[in-house]
N, C-alpha and C. Protein backbone atom coordinates (compact mmCIF):
# COMPACT_ATOMS: atom_id res chain seq x y z
N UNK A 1 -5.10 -6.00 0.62
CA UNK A 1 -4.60 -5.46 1.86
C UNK A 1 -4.76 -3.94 1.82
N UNK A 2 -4.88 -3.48 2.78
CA UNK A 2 -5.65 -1.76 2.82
C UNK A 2 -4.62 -1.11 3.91
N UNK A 3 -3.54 -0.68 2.75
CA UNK A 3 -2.99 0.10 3.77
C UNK A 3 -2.63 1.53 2.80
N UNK A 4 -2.97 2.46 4.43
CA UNK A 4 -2.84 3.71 3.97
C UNK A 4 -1.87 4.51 4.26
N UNK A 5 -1.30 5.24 3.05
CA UNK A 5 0.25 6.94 3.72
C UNK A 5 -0.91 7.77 4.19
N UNK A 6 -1.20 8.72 5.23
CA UNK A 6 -1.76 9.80 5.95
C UNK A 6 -0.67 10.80 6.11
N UNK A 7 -1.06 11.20 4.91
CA UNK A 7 -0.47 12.68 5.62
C UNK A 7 -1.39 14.02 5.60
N UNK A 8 -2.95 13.65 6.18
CA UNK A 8 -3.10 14.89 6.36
C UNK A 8 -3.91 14.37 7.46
N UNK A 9 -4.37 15.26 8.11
CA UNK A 9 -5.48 14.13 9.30
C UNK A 9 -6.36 13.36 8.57
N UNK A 10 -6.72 12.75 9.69
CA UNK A 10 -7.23 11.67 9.26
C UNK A 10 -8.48 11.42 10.68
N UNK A 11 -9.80 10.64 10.96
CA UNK A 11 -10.02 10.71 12.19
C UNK A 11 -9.56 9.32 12.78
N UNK A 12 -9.83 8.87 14.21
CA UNK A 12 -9.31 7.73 14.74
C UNK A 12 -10.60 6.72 14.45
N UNK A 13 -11.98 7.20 13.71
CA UNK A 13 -12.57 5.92 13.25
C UNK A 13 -12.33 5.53 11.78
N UNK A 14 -11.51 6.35 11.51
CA UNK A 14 -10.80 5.85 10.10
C UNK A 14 -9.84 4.70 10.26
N UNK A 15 -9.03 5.48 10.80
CA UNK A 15 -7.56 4.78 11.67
C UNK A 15 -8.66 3.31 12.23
N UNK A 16 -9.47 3.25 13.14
CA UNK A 16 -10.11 1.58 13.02
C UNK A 16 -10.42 1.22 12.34
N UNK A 17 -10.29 1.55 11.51
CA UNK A 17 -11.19 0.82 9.99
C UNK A 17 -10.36 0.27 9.38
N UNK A 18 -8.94 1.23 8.92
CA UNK A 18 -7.71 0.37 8.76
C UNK A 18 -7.77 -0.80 9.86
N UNK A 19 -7.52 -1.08 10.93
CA UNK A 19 -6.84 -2.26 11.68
C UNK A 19 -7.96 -3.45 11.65
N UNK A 20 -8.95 -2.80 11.48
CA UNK A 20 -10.50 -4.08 11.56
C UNK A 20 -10.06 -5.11 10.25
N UNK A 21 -8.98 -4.82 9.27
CA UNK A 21 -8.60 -5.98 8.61
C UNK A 21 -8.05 -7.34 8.99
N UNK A 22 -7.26 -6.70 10.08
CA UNK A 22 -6.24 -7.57 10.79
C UNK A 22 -6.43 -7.68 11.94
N UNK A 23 -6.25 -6.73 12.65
CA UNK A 23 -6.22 -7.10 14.42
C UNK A 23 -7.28 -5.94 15.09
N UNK A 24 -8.56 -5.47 14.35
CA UNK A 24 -9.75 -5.05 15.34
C UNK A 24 -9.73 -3.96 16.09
N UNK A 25 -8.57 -3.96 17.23
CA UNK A 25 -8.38 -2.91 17.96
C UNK A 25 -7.86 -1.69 17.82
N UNK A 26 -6.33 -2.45 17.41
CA UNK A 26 -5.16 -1.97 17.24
C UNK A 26 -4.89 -1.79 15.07
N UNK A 27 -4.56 -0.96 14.85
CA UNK A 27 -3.71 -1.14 13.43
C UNK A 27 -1.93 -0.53 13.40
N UNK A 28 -1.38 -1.76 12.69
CA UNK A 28 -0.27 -1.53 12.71
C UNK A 28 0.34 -0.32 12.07
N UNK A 29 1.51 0.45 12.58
CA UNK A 29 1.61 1.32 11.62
C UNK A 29 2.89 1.86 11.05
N UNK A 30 3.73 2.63 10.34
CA UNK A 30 4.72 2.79 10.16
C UNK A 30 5.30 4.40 9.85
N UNK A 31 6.28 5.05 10.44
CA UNK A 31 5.97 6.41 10.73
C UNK A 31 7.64 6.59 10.40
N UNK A 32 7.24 7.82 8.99
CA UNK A 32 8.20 8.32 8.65
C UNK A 32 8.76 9.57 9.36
N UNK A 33 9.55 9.75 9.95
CA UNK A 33 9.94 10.58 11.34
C UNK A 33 10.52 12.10 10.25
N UNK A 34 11.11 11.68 9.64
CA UNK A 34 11.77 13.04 8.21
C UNK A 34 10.83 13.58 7.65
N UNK A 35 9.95 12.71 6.90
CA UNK A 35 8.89 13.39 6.29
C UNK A 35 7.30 13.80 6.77
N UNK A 36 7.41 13.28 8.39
CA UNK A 36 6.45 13.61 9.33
C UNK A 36 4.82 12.79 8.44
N UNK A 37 4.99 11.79 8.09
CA UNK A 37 3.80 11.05 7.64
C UNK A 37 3.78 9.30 7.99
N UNK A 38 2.80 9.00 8.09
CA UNK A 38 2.79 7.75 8.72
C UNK A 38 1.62 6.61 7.20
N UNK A 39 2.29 5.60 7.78
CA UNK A 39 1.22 4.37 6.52
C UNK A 39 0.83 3.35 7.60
N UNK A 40 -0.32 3.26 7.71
CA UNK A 40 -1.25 2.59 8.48
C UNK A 40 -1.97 1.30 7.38
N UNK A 41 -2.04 -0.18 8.41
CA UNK A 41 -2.85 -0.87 7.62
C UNK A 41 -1.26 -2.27 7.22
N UNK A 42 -2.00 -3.01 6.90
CA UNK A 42 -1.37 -4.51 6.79
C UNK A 42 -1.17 -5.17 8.10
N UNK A 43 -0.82 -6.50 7.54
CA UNK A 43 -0.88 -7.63 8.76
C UNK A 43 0.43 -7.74 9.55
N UNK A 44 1.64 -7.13 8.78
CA UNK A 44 2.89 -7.10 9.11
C UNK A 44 3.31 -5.33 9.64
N UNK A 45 4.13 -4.80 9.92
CA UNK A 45 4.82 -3.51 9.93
C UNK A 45 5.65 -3.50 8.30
N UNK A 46 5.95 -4.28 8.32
CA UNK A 46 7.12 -4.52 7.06
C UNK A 46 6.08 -3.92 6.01
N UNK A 47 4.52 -4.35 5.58
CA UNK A 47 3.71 -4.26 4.86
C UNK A 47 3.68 -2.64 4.55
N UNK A 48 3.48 -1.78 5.61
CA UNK A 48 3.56 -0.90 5.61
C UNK A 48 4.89 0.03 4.94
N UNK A 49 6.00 -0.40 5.93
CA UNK A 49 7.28 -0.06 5.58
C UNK A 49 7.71 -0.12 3.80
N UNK A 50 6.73 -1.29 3.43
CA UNK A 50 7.28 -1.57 1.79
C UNK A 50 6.45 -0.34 1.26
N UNK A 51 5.22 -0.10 1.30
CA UNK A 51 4.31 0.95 0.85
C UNK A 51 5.16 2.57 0.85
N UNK A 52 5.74 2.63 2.51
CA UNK A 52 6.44 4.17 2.52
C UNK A 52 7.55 4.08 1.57
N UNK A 53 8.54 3.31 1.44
CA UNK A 53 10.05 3.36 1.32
C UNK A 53 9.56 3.18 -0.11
N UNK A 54 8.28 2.87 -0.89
CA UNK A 54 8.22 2.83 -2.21
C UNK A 54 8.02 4.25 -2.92
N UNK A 55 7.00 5.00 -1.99
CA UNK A 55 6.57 6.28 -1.95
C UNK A 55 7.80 7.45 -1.71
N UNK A 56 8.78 7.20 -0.88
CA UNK A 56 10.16 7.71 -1.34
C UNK A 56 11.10 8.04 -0.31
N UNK A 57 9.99 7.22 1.04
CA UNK A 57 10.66 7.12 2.18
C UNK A 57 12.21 6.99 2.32
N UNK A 58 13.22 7.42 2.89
CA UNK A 58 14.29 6.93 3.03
C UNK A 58 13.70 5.53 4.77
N UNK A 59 15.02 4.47 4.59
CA UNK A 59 14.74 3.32 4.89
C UNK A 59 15.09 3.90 6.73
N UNK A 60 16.18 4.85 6.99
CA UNK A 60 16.83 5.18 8.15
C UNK A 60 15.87 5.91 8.68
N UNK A 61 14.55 6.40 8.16
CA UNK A 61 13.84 7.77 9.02
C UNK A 61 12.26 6.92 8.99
N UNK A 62 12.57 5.19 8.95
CA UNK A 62 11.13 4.75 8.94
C UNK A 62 11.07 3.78 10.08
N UNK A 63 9.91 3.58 11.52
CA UNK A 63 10.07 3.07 12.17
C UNK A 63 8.43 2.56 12.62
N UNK A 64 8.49 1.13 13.05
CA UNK A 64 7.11 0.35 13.35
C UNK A 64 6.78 1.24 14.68
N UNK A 65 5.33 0.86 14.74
CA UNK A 65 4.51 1.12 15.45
C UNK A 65 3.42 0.65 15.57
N UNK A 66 2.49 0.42 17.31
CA UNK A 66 0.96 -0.45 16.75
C UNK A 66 0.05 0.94 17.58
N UNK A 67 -0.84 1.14 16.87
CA UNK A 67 -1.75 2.00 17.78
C UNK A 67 -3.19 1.41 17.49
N UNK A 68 -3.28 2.27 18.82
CA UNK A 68 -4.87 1.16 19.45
C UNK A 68 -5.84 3.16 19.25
N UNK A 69 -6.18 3.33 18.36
CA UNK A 69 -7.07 4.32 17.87
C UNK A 69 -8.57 5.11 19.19
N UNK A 70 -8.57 3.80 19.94
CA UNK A 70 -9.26 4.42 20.96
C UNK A 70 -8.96 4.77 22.22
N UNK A 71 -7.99 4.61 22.52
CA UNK A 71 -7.15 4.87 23.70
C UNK A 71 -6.58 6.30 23.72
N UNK A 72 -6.35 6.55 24.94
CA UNK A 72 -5.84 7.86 24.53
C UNK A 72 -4.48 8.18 25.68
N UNK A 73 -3.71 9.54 25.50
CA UNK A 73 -2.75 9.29 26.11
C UNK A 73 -1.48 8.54 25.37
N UNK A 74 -0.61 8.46 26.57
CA UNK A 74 1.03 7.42 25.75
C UNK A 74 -0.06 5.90 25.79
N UNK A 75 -0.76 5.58 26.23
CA UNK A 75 -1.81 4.28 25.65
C UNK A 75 -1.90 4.29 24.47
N UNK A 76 -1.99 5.19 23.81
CA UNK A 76 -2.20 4.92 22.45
C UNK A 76 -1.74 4.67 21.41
N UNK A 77 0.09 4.73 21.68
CA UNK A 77 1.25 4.05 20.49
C UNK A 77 1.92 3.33 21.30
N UNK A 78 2.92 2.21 20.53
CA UNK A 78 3.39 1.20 21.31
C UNK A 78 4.41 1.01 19.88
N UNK A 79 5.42 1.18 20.85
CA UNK A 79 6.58 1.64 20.12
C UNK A 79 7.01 0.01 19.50
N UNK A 80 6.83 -0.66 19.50
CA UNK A 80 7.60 -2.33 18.68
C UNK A 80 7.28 -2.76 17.76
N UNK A 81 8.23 -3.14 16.92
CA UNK A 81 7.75 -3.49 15.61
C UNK A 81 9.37 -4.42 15.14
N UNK A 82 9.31 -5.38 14.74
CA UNK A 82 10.48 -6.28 14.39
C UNK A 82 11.66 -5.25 13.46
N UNK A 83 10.61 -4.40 12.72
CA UNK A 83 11.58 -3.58 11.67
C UNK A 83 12.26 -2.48 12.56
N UNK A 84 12.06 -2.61 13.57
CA UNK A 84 12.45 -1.21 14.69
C UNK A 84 14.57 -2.04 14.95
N UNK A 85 14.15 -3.54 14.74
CA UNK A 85 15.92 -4.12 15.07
C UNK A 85 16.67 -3.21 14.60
N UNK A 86 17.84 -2.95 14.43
CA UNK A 86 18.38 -1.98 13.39
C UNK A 86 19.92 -1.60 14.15
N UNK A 87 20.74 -2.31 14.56
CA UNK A 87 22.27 -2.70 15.41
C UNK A 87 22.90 -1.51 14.67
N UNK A 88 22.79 -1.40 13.24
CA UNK A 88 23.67 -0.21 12.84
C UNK A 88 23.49 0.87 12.91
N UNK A 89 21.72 1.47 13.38
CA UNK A 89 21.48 2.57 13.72
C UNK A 89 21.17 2.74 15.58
N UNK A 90 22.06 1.65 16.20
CA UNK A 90 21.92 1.57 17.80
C UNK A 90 20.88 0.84 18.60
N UNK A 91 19.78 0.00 17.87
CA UNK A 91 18.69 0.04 17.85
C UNK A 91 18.59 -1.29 17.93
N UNK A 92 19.09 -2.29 18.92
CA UNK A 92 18.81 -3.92 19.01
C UNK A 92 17.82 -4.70 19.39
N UNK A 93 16.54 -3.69 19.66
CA UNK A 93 15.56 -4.36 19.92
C UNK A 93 14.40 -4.19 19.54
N UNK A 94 13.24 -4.91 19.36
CA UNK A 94 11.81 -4.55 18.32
C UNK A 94 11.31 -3.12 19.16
N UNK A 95 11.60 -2.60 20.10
CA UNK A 95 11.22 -1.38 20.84
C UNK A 95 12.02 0.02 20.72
N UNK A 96 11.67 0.33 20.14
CA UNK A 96 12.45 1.58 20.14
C UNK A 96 13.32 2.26 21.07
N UNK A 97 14.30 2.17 21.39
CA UNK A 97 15.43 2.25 22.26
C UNK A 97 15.36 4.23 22.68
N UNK A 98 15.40 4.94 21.25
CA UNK A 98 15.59 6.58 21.41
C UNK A 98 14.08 6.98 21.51
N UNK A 99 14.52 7.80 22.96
CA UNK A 99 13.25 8.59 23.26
C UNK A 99 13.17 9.93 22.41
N UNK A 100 13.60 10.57 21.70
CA UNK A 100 13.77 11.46 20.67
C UNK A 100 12.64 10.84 19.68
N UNK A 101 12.96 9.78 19.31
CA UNK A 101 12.44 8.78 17.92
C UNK A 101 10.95 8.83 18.52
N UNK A 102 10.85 8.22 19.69
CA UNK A 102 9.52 7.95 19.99
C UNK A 102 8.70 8.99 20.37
N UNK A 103 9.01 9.83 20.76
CA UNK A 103 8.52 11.59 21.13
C UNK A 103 7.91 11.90 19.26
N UNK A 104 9.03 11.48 18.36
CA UNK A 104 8.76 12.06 16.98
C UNK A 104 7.74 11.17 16.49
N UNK A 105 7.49 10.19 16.82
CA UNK A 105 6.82 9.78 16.10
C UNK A 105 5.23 9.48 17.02
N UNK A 106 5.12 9.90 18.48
CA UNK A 106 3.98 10.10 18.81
C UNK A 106 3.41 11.63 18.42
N UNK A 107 4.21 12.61 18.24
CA UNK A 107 3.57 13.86 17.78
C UNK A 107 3.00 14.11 16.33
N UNK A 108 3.98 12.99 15.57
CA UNK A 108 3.05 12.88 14.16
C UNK A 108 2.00 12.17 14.53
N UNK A 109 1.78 10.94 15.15
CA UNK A 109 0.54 10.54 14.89
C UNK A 109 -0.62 11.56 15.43
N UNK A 110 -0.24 11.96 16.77
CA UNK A 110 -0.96 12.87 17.29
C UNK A 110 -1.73 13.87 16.49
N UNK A 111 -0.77 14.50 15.47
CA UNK A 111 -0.92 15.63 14.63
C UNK A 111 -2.16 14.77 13.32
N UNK A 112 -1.93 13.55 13.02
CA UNK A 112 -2.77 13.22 11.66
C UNK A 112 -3.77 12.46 12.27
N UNK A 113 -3.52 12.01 13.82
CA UNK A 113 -4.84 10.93 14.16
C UNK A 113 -5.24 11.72 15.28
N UNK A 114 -6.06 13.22 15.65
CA UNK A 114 -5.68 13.54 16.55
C UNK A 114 -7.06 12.95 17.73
């Protein structure tokens, strides 16, 4: 399984190259909002999520995401991811509820996939 932490740019035919494992278009991804770096790649979000939070992610500042690398615009992240549930941090649904969160975590990708 080929998944990658980016934290420095990266281009968006990289970023497809990750998702051409799994789903072609789109690669799933997981975006550490604290440490402003994202892990791209696996069949799950969780896949990802295990990769950051091993690397030294804290678990509260990590949230799913799917981006479609050729699109451009708010087209290009899509805020849901099952690991996004999260009732104790306000957060009851696979979509990201805080527009703060989702602002943070389209400007990182922006910044490493630009």
């Amino acid at each position: 399984m080929n998944i990658k932490i980016v934290r420095e740019k990266i281009s968006r035919a990289e970023a497809k190259k990750i998702g051409k494992e799994f789903y072609g278009e789109m690669v799933k991804g997981v975006a550490d909002i604290e440490r402003e770096i994202v892990a791209l790649g696996g069949k799950w979000h969780m896949d990802a999520n295990t990769v950051l939070t091993a690397d030294g992610s804290n678990q509260s500042a990590v949230w799913g995401f799917n981006l479609y690398p050729d699109k451009d615009g708010e087209d290009r992240v899509e805020y849901v991811a099952l690991i996004n549930i999260r009732p104790a941090l306000g957060n009851r649904d696979m979509y990201i509820e805080d527009g703060a969160i989702r602002e943070k975590i389209f400007s990182i990708v922006n910044k490493l996939i630009p």
